[in-house]
Protein backbone atom coordinates (compact mmCIF):
# COMPACT_ATOMS: atom_id res chain seq x y z
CA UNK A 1 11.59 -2.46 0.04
CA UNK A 2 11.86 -3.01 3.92
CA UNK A 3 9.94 -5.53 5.74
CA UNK A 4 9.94 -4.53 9.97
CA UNK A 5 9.75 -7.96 11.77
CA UNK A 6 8.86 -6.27 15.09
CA UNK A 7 6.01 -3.97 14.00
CA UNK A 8 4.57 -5.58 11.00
CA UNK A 9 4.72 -2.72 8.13
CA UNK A 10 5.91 -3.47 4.76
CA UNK A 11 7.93 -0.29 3.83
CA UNK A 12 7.56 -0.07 -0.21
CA UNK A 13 9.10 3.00 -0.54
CA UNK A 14 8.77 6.87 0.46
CA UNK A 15 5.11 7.27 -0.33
CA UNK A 16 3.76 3.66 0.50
CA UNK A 17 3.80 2.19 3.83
CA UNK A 18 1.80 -0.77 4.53
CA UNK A 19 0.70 -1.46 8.28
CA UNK A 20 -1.29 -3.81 10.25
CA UNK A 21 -4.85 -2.84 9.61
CA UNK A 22 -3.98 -0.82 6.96
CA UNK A 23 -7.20 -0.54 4.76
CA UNK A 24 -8.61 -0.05 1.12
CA UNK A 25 -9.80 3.12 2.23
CA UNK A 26 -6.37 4.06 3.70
CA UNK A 27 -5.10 3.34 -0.01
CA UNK A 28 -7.48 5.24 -1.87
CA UNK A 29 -5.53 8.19 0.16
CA UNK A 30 -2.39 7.27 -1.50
CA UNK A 31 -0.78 8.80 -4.92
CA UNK A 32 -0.91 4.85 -6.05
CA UNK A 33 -4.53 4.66 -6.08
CA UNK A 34 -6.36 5.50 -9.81
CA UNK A 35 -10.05 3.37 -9.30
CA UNK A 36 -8.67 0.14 -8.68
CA UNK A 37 -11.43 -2.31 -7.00
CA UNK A 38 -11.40 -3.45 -3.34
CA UNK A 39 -12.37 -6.73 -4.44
CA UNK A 40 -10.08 -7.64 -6.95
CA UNK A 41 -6.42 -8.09 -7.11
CA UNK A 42 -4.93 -4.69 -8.35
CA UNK A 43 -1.34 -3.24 -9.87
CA UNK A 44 0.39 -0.28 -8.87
CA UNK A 45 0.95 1.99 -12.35
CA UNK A 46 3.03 3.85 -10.81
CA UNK A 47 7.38 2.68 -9.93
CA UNK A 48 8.46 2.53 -6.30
């Protein structure tokens, strides 16, 4: 895990990159996603 002071992303590993503005929709693109809800708090199933 990698946290970049200057730009703001949170770097969890080679296929998930959180940015500023980074969205639920931008997630649902990711491998991590399997029908979690926006509105709740959510776990990742799969290992970093």
């Amino acid at each position: 895990m990698f946290i970049n002071l200057n730009n703001g992303t949170l770097d969890l590993g080679d296929n998930l990159v959180l940015k500023p503005n980074f969205s639920f929709d931008d997630f649902k693109k990711t491998t991590f996603y399997s029908n979690q809800d926006s509105v709740r708090m959510f776990y990742l199933d799969k290992k970093l």
